[in-house]
PDB file of N, CA and C in Angstrom:
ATOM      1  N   UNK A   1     -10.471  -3.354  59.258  1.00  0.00           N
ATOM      2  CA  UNK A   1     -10.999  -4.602  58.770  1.00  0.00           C
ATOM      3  C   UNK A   1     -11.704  -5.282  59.929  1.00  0.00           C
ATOM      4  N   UNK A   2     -12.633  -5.756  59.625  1.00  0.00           N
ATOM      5  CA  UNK A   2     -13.413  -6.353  60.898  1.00  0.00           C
ATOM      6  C   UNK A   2     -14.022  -7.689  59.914  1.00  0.00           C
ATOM      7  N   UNK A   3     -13.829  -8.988  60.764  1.00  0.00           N
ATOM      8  CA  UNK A   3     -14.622 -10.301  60.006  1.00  0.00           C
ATOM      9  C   UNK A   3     -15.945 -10.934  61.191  1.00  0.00           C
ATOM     10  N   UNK A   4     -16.588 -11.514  60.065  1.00  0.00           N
ATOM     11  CA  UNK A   4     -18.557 -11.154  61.037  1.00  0.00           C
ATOM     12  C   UNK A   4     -18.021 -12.915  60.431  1.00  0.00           C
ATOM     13  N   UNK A   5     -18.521 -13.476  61.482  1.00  0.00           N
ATOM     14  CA  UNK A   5     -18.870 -14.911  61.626  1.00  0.00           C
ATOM     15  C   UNK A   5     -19.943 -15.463  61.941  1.00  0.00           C
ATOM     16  N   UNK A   6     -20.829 -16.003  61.036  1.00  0.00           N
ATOM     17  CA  UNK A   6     -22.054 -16.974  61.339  1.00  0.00           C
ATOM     18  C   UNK A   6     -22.366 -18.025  61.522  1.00  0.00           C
ATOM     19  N   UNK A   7     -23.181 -18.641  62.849  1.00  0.00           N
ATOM     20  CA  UNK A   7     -22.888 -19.749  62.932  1.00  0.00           C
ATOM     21  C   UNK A   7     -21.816 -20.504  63.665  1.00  0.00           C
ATOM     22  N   UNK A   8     -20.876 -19.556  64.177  1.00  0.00           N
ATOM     23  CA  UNK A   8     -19.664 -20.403  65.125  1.00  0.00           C
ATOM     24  C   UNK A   8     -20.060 -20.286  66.293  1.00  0.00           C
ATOM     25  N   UNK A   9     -19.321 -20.869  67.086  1.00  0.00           N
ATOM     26  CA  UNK A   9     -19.069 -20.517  68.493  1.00  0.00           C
ATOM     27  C   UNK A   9     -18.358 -19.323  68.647  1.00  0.00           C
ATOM     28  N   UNK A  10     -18.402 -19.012  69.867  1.00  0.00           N
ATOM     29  CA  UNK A  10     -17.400 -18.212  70.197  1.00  0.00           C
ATOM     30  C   UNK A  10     -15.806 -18.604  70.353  1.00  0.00           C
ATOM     31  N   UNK A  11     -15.937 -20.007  71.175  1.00  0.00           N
ATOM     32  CA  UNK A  11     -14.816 -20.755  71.392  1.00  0.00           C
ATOM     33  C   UNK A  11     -13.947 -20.904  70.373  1.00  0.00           C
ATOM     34  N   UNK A  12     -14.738 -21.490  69.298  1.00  0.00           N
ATOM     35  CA  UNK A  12     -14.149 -21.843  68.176  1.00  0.00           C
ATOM     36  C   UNK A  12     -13.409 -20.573  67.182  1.00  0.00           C
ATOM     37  N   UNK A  13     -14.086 -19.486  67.303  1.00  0.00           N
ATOM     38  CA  UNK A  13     -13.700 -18.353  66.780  1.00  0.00           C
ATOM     39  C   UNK A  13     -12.670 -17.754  67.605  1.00  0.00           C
ATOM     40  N   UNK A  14     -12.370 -17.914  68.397  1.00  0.00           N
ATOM     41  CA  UNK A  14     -11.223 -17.280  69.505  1.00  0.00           C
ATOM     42  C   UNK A  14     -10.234 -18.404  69.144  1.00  0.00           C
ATOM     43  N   UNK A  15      -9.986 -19.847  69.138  1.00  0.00           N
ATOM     44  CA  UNK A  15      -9.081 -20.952  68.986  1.00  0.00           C
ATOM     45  C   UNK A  15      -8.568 -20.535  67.245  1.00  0.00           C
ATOM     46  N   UNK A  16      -9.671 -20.046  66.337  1.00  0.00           N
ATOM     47  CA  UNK A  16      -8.916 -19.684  64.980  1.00  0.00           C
ATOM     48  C   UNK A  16      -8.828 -18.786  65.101  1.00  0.00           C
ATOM     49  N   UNK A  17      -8.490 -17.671  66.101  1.00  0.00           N
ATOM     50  CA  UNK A  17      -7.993 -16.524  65.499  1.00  0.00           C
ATOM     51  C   UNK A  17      -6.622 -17.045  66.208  1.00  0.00           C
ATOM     52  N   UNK A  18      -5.783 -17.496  66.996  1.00  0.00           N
ATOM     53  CA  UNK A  18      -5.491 -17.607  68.035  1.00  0.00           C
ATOM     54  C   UNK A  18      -4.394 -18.235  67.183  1.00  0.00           C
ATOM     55  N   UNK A  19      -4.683 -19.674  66.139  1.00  0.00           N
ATOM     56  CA  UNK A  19      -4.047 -20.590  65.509  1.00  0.00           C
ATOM     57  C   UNK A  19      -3.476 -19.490  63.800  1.00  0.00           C
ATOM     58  N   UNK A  20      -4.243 -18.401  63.492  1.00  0.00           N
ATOM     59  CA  UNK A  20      -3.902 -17.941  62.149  1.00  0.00           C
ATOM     60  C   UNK A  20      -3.371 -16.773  62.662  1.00  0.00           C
ATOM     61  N   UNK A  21      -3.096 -16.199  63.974  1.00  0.00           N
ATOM     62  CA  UNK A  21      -2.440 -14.684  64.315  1.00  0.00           C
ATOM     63  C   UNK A  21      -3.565 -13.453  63.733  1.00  0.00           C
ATOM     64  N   UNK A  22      -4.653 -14.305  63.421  1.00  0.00           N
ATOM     65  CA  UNK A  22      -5.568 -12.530  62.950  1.00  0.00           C
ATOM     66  C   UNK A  22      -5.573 -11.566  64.304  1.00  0.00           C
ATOM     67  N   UNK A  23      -5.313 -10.605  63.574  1.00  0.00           N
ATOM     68  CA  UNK A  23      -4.898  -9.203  64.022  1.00  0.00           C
ATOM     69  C   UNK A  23      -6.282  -8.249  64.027  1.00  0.00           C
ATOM     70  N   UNK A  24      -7.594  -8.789  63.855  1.00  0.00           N
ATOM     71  CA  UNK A  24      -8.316  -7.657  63.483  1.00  0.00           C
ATOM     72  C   UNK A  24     -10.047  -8.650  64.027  1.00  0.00           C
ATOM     73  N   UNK A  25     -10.610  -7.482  64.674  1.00  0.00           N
ATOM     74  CA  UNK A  25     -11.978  -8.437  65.372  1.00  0.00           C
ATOM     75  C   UNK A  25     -12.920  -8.807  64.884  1.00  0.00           C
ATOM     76  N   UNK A  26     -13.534 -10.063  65.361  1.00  0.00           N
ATOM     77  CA  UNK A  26     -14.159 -10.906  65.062  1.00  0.00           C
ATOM     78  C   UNK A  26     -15.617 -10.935  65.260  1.00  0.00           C
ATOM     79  N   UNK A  27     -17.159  -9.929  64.225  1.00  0.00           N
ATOM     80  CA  UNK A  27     -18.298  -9.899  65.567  1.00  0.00           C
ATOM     81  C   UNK A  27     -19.075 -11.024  65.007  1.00  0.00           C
ATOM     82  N   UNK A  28     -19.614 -11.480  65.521  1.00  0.00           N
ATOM     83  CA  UNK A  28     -20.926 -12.490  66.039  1.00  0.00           C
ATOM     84  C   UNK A  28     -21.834 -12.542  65.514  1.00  0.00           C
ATOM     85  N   UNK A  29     -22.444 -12.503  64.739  1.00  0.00           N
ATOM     86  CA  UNK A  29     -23.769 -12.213  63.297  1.00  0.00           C
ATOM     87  C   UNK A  29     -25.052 -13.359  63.177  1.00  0.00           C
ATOM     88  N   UNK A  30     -25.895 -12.650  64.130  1.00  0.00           N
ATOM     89  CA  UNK A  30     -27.053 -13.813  64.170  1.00  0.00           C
ATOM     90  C   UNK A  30     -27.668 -13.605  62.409  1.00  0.00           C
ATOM     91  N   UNK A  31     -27.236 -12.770  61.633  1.00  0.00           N
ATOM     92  CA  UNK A  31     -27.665 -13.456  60.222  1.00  0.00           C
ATOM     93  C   UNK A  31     -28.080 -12.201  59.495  1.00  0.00           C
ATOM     94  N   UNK A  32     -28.298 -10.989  61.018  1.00  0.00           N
ATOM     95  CA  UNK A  32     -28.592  -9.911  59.731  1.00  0.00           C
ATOM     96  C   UNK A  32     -27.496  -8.963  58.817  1.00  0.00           C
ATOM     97  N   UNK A  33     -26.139  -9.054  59.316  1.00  0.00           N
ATOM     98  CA  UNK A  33     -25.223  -8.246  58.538  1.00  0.00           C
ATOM     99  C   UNK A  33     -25.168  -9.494  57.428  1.00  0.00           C
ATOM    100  N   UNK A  34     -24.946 -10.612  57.460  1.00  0.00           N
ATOM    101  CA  UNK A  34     -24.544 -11.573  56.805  1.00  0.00           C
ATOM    102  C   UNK A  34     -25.932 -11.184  55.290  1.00  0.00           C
ATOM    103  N   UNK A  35     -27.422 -11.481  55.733  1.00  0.00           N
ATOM    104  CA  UNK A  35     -28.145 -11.220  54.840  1.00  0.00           C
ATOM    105  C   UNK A  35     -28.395  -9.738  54.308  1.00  0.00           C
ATOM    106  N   UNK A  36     -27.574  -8.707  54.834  1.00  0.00           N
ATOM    107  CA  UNK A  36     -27.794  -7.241  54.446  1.00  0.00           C
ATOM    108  C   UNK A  36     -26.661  -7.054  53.220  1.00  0.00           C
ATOM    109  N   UNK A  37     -25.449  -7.763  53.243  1.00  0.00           N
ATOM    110  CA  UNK A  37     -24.696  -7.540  52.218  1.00  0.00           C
ATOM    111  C   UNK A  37     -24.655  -9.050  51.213  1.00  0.00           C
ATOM    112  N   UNK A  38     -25.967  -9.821  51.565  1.00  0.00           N
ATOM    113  CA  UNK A  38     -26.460 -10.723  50.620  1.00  0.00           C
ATOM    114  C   UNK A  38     -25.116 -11.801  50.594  1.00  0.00           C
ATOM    115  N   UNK A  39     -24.478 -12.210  51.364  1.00  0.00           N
ATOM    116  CA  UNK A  39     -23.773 -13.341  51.734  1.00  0.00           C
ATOM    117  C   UNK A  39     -24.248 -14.534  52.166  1.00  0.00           C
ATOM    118  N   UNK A  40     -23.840 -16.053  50.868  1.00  0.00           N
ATOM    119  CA  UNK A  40     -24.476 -16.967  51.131  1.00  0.00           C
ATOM    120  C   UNK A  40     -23.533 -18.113  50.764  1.00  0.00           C
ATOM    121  N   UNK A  41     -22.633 -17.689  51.187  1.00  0.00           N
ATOM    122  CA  UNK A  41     -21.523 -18.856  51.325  1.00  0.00           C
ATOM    123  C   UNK A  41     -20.044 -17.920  52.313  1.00  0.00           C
ATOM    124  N   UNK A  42     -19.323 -18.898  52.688  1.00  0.00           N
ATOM    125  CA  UNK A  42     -18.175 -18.475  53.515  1.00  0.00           C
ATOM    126  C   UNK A  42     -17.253 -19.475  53.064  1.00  0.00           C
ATOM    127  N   UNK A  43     -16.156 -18.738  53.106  1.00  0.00           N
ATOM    128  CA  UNK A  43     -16.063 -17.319  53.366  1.00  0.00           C
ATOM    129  C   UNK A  43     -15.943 -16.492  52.122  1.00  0.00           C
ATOM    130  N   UNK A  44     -16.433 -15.388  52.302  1.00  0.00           N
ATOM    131  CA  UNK A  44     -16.735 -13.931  51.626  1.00  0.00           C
ATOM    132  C   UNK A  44     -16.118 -12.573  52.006  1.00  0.00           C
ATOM    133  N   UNK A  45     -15.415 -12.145  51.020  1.00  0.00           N
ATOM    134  CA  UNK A  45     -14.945 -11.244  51.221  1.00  0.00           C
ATOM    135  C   UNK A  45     -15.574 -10.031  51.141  1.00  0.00           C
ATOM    136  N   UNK A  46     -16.180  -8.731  51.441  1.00  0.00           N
ATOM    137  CA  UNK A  46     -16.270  -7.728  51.139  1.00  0.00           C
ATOM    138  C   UNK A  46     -15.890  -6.595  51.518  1.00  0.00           C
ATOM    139  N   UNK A  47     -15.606  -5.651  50.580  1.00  0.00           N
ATOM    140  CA  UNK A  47     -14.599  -4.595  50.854  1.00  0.00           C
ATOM    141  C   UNK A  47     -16.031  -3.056  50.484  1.00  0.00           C
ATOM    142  N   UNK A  48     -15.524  -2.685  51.369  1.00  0.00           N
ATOM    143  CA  UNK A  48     -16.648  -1.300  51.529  1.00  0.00           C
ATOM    144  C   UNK A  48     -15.996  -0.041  51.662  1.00  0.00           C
ATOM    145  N   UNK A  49     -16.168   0.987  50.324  1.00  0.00           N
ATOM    146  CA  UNK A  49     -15.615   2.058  49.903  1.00  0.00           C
ATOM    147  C   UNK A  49     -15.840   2.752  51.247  1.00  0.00           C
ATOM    148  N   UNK A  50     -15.367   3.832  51.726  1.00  0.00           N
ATOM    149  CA  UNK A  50     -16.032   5.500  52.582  1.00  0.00           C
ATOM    150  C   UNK A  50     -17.441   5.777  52.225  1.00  0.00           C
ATOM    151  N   UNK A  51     -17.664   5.661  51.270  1.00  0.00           N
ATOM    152  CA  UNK A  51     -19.226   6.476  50.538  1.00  0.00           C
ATOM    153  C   UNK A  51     -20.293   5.216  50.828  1.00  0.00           C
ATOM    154  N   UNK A  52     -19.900   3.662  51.350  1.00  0.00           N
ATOM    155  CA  UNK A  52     -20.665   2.333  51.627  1.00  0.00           C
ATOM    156  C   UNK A  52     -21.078   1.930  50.276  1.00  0.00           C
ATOM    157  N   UNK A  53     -20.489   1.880  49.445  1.00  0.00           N
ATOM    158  CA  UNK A  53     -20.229   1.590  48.538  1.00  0.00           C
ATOM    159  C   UNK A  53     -19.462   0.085  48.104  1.00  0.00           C
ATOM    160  N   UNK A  54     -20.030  -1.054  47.978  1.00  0.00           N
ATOM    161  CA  UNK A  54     -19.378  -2.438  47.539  1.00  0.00           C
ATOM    162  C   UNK A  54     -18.026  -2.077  46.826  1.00  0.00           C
ATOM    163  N   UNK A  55     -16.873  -2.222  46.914  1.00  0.00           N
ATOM    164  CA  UNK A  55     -16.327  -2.337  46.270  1.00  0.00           C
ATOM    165  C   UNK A  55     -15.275  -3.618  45.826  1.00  0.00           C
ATOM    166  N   UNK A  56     -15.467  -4.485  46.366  1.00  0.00           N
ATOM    167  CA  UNK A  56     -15.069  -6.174  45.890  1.00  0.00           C
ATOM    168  C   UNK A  56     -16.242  -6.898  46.832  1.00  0.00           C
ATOM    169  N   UNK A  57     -15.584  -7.842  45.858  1.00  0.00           N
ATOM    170  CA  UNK A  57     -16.508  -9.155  46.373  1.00  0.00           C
ATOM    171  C   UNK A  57     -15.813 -10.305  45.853  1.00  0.00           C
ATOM    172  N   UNK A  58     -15.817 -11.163  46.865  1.00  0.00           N
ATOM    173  CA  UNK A  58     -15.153 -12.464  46.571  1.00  0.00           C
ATOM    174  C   UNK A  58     -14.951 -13.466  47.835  1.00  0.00           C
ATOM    175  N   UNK A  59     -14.267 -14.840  47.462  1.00  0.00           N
ATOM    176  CA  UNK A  59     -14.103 -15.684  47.839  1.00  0.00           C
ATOM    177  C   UNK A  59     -13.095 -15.494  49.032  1.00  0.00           C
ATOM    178  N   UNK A  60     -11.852 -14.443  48.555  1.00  0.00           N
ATOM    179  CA  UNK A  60     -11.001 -14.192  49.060  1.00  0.00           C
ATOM    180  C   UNK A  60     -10.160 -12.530  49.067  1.00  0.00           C
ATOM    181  N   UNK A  61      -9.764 -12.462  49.938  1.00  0.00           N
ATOM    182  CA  UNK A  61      -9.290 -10.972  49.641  1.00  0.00           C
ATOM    183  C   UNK A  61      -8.386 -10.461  48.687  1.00  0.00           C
ATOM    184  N   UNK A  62      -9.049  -9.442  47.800  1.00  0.00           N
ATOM    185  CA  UNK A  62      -7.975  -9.152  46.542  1.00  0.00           C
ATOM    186  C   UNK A  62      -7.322  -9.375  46.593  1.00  0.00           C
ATOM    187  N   UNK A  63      -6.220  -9.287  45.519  1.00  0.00           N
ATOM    188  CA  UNK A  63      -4.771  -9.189  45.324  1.00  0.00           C
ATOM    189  C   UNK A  63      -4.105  -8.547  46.292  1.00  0.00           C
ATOM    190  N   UNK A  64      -4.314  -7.351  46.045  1.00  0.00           N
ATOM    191  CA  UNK A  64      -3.348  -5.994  46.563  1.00  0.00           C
ATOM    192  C   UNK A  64      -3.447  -5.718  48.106  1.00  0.00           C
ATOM    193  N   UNK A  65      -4.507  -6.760  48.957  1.00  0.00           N
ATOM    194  CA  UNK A  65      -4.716  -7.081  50.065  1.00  0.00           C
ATOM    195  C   UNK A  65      -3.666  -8.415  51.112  1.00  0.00           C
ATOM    196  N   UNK A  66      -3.725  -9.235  49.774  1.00  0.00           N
ATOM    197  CA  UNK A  66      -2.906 -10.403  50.403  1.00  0.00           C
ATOM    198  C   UNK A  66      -1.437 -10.282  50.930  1.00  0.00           C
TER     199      UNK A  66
END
């Protein structure tokens, strides 16, 4: 699992991972992963089969994730 952040600092992205215990890294997205999987609000979840294949989309991470 990897989460792409647009628009933060760095600072600020290191202080929330720091405050929620995320376990998994954080990259830096001047806007093109963000506009390649057509994301236009945050946060967004997407989950990507082996084959790169969409396979959820949402607000938040499935069920069977949480």
């Amino acid at each position: 699992m990897v989460a792409i952040a647009t628009g933060d600092k760095p600072e600020a992205i290191e202080r929330f991972r720091k405050e929620t215990g995320m376990a998994y890294p954080v990259l830096l997205d001047g806007g093109g992963a963000a506009a390649a999987f057509g994301v236009v609000s945050s946060p967004t979840c997407i989950l990507v089969g082996p084959d790169g294949t969409i396979t959820y989309r949402g607000a938040e991470p499935p069920e069977s994730l949480r």
